[in-house]
Structure formats: C-alpha cells, structure tokens
N, C-alpha and C. Protein backbone atom coordinates (compact mmCIF):
# COMPACT_ATOMS: atom_id res chain seq x y z
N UNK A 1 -52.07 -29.82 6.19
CA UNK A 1 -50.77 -30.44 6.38
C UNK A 1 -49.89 -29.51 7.21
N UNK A 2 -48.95 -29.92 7.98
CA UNK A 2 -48.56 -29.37 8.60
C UNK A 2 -47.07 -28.72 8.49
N UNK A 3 -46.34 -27.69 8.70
CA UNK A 3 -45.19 -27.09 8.29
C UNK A 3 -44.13 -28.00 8.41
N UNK A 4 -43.43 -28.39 7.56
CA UNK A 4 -42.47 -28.75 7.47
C UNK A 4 -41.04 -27.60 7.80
N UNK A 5 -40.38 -27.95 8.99
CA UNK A 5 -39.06 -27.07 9.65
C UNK A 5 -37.83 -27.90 9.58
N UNK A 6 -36.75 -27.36 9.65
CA UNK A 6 -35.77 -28.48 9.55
C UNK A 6 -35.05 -28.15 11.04
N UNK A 7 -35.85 -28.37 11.76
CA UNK A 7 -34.78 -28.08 13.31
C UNK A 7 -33.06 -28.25 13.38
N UNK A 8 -33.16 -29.46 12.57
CA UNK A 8 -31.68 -30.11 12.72
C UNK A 8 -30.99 -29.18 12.96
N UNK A 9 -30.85 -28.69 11.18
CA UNK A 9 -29.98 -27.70 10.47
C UNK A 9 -30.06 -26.37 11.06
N UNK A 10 -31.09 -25.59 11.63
CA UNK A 10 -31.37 -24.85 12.02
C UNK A 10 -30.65 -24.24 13.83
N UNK A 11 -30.70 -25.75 14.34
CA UNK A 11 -30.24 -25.60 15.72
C UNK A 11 -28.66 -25.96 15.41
N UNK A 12 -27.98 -26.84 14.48
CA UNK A 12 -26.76 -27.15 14.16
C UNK A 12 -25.97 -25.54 14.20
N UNK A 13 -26.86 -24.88 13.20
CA UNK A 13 -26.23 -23.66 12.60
C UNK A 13 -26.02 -22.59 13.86
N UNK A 14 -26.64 -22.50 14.94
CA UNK A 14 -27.11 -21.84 16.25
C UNK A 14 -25.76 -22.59 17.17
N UNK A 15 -25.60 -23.55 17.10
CA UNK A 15 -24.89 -24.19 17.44
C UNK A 15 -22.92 -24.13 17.07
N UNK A 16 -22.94 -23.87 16.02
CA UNK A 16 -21.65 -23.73 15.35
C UNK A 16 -21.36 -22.36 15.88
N UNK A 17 -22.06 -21.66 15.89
CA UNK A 17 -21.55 -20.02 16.24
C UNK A 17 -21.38 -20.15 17.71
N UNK A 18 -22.06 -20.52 19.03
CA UNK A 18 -22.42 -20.55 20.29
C UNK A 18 -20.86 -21.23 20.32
N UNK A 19 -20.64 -22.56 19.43
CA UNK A 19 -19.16 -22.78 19.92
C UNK A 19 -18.24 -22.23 19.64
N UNK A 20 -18.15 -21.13 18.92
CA UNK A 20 -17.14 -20.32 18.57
C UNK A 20 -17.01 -18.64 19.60
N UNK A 21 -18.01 -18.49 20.11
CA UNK A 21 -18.16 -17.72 20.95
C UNK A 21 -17.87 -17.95 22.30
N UNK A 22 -17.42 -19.04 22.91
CA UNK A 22 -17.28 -19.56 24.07
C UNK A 22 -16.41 -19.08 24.38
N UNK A 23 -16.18 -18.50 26.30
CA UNK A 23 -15.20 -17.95 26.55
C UNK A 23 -15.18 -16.20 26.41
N UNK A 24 -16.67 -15.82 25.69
CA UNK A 24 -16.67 -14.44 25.66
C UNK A 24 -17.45 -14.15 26.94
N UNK A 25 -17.41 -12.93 26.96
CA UNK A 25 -17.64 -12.25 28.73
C UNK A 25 -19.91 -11.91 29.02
N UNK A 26 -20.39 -13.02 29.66
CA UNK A 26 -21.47 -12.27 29.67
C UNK A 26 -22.38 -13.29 28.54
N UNK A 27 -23.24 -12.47 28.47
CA UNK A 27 -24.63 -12.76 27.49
C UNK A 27 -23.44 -13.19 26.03
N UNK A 28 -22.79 -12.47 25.69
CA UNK A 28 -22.25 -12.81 24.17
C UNK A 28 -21.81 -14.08 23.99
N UNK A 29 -21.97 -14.98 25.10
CA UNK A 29 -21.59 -16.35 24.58
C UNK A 29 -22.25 -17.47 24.85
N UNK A 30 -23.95 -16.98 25.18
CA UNK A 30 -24.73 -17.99 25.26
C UNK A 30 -26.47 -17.41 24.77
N UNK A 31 -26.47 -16.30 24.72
CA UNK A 31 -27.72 -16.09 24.07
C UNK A 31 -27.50 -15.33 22.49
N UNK A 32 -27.92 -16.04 21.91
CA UNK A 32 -28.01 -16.30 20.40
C UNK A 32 -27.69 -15.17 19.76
N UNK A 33 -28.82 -14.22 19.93
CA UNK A 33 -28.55 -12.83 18.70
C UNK A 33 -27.28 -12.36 19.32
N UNK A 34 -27.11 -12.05 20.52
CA UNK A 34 -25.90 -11.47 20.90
C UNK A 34 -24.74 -12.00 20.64
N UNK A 35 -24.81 -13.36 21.01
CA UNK A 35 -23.33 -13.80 20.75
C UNK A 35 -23.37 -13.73 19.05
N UNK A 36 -24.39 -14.29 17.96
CA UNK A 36 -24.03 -13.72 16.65
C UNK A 36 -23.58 -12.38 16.27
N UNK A 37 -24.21 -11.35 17.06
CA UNK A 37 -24.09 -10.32 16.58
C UNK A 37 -22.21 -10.05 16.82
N UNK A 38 -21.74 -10.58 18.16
CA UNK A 38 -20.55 -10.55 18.71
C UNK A 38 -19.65 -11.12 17.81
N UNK A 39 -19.61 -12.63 17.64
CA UNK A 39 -18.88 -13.27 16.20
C UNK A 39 -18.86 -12.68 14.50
N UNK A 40 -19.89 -12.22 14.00
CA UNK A 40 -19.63 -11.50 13.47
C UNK A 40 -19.34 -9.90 13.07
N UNK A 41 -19.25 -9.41 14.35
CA UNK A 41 -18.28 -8.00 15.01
C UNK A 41 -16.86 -8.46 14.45
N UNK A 42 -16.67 -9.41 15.11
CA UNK A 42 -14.98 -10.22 15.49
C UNK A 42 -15.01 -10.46 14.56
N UNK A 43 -15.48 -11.17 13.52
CA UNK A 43 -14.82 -11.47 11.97
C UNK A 43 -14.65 -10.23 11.05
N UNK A 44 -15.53 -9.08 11.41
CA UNK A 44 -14.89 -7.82 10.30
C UNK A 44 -13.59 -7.29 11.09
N UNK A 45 -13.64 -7.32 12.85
CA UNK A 45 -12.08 -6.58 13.05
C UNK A 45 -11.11 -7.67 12.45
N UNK A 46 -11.52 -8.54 12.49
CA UNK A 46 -10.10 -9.57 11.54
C UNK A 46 -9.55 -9.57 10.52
N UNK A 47 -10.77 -9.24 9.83
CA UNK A 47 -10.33 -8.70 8.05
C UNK A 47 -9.68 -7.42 8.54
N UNK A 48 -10.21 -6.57 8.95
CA UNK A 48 -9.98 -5.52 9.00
C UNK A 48 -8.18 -5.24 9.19
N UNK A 49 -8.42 -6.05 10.30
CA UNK A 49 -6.93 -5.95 11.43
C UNK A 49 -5.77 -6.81 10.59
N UNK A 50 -6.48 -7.51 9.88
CA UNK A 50 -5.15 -8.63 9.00
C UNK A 50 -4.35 -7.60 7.50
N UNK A 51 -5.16 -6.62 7.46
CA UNK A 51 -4.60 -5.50 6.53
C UNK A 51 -3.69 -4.83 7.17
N UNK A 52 -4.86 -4.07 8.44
CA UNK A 52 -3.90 -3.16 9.43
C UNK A 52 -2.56 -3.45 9.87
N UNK A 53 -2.24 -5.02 10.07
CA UNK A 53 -0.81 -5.19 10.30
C UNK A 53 -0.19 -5.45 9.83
N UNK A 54 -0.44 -5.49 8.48
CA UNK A 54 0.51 -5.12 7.12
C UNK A 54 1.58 -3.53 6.98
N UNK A 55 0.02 -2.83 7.79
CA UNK A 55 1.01 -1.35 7.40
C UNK A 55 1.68 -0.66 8.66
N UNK A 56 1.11 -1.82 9.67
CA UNK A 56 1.65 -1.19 11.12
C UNK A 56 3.03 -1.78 11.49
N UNK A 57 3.69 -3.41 10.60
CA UNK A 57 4.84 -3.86 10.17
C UNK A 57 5.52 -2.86 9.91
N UNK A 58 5.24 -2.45 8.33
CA UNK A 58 5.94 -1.62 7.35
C UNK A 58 6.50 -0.37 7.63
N UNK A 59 5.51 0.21 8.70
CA UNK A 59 6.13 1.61 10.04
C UNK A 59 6.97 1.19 10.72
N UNK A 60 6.98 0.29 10.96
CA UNK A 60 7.71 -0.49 12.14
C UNK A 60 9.26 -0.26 11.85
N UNK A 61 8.86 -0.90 10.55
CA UNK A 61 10.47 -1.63 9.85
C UNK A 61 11.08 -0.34 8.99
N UNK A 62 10.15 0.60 9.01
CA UNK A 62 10.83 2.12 8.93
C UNK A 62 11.27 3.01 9.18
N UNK A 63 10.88 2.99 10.41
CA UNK A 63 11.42 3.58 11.52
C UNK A 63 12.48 2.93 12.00
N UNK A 64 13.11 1.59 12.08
CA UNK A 64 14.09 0.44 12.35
C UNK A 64 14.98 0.81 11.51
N UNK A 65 15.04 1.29 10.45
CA UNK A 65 16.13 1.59 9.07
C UNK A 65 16.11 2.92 9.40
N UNK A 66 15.28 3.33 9.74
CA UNK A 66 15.62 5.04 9.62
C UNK A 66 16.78 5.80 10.87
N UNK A 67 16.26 4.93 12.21
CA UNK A 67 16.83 5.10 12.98
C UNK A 67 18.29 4.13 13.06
N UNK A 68 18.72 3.33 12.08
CA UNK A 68 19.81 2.92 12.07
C UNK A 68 20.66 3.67 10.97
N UNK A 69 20.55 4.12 10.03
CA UNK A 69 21.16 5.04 8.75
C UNK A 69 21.86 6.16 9.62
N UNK A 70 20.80 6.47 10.77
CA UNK A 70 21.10 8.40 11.28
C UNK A 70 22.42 7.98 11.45
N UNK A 71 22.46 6.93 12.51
CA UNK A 71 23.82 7.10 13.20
C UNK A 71 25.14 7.29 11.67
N UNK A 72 24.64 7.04 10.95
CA UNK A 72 25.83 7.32 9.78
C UNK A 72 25.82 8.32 9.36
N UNK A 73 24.74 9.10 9.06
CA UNK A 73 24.41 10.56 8.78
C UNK A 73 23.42 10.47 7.64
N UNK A 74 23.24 9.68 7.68
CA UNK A 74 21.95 9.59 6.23
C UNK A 74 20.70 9.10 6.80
N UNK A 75 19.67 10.00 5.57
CA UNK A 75 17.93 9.45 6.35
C UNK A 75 17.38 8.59 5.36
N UNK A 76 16.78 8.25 6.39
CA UNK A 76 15.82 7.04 5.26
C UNK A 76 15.71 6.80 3.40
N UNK A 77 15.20 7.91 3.64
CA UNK A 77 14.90 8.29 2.36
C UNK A 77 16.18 8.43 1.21
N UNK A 78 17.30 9.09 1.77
CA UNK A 78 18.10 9.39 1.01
C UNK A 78 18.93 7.53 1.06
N UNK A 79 18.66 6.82 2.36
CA UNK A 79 19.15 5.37 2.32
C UNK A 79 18.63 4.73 1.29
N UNK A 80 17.10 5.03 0.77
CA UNK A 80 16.59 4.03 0.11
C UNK A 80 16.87 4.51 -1.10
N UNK A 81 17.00 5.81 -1.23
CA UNK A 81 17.17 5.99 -2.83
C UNK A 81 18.31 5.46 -3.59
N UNK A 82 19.36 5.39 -2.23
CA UNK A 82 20.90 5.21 -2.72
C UNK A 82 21.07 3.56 -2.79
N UNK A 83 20.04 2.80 -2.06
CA UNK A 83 20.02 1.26 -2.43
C UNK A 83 19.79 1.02 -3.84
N UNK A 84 18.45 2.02 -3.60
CA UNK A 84 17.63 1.44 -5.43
C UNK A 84 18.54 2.00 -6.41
N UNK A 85 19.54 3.07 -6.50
CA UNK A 85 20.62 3.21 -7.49
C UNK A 85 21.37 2.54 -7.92
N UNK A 86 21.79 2.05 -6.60
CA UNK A 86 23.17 0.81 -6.86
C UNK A 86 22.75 -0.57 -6.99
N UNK A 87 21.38 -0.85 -7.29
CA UNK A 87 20.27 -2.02 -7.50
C UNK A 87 20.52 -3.32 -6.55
N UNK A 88 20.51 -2.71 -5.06
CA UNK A 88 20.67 -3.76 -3.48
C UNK A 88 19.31 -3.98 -3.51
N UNK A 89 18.76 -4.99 -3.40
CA UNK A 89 17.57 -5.44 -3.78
C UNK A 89 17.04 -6.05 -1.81
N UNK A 90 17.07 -5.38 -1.32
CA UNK A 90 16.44 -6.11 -0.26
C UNK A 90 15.47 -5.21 0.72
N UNK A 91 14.38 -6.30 0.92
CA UNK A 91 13.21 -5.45 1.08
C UNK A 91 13.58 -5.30 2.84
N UNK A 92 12.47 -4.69 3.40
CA UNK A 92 12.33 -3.27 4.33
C UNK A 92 12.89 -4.20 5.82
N UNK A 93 11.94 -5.44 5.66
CA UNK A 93 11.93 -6.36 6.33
C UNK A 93 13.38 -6.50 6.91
N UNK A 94 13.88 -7.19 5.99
CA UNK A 94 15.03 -7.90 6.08
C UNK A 94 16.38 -6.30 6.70
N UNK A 95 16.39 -5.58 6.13
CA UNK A 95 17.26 -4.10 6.31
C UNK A 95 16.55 -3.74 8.18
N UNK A 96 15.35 -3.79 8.05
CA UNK A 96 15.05 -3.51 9.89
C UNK A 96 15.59 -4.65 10.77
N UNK A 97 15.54 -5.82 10.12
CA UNK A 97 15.96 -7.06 11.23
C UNK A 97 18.21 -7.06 11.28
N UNK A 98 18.28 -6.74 9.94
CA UNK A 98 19.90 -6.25 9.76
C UNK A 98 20.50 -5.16 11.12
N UNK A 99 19.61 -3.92 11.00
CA UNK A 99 19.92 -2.92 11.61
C UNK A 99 19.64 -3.12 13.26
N UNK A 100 18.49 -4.16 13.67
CA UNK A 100 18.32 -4.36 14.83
C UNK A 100 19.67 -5.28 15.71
N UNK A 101 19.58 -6.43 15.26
CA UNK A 101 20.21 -7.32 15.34
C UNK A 101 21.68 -8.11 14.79
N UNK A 102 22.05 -6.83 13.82
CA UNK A 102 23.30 -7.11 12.69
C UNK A 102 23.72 -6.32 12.49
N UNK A 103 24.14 -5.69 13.90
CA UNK A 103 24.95 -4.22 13.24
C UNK A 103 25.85 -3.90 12.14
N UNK A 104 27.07 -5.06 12.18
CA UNK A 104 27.77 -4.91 11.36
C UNK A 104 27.17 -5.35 9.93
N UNK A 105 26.97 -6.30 9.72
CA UNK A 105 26.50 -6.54 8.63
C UNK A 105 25.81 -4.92 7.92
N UNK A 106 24.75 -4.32 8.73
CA UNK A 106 24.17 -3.17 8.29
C UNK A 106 24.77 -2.40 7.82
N UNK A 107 26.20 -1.69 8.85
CA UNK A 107 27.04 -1.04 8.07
C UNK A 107 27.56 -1.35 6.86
N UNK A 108 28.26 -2.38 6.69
CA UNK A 108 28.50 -2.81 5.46
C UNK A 108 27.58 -2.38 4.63
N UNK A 109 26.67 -2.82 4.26
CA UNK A 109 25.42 -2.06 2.90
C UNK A 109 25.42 -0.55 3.44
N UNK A 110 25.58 -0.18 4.31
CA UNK A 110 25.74 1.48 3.78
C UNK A 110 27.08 1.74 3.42
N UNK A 111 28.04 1.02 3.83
CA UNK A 111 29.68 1.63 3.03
C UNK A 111 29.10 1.22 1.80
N UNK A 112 28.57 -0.11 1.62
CA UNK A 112 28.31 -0.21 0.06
C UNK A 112 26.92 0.86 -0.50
N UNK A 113 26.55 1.49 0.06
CA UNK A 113 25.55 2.79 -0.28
C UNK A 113 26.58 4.00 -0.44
N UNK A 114 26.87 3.99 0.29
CA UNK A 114 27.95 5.70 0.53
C UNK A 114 29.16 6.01 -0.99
C-alpha cells in the first residue's frame, strides 16, 4: 500500500509563512528554509523588542522629567521622592509629556513639590 501524505496541509503550511515573508530582500522570501528561518528570526526580535520598548520609553520619560526639574534646581530623584511624600500620584509618562509640552502646568506640581 502506498504512503499516505497530506500535501494539502503540508504545502498550505509552506505557504502561510512564504506570505508573510513577502517583500523581504533576496532568497528570504521565496525559498522555503530561508525565508522560515527569516520569519522566525523576526518573531523572537518582536518579543524581544516589545519588552525593549518598554524600558527604552521609561529612559525616555526620565530623562524628560529630569531635564525639566534642573531648570528649578532639583534632580530627578530628589523630584520623585518629594512627589511620593506629598502622595501626587502621577506616573512618569504623563510628568514627561507635562514637562515637554506644559510648561506651566509642570511648574505648578513642583511649587506644589517645593
């Protein structure tokens, strides 16, 4: 008797990746092992990278507060301690987009820090 293969499923599955690879440079988007090997390259920098710009934000928006406090005479650090005392509850985010774009407003929460 003769082997039973399931081409379908087999070429479907060959198929789903080849279209997700389209548009890459070269061999990686039409011969098989390569372009797999290529798509799933690209899916660990994604995990990877969807963490990474969690903490490359969070620098961001620290340096954004830090460099807005100086001009008052206070650093970061001593900014954040003096929020969390007087229990100003607002995260890093929101204080970097204040200081960029809201000057005044910013000052205000440091007279209310000071």
């Amino acid at each position: 008797m003769s082997r039973s293969v399931n081409h379908v499923a087999s070429r479907a599955r060959r198929k789903k990746i080849l279209k997700r690879t389209k548009g890459y440079f070269g061999k990686r988007k039409n011969v098989w092992t390569v372009a797999k090997n290529t798509w799933e390259k690209g899916q660990q920098y994604a995990y990877r990278d969807r963490k990474a710009k969690k903490r490359a934000f969070r620098s961001l928006w620290i340096t954004r507060i830090n460099a807005g406090v100086r001009k008052y005479g206070l650093s970061y650090s001593a900014f954040m301690g003096k929020l969390s005392k007087k229990g100003i509850e607002l995260n890093r985010k929101t204080l970097a987009d204040l200081a960029m774009n809201n000057p005044e407003a910013f000052k205000a929460i440091i007279d209310l820090v000071k």
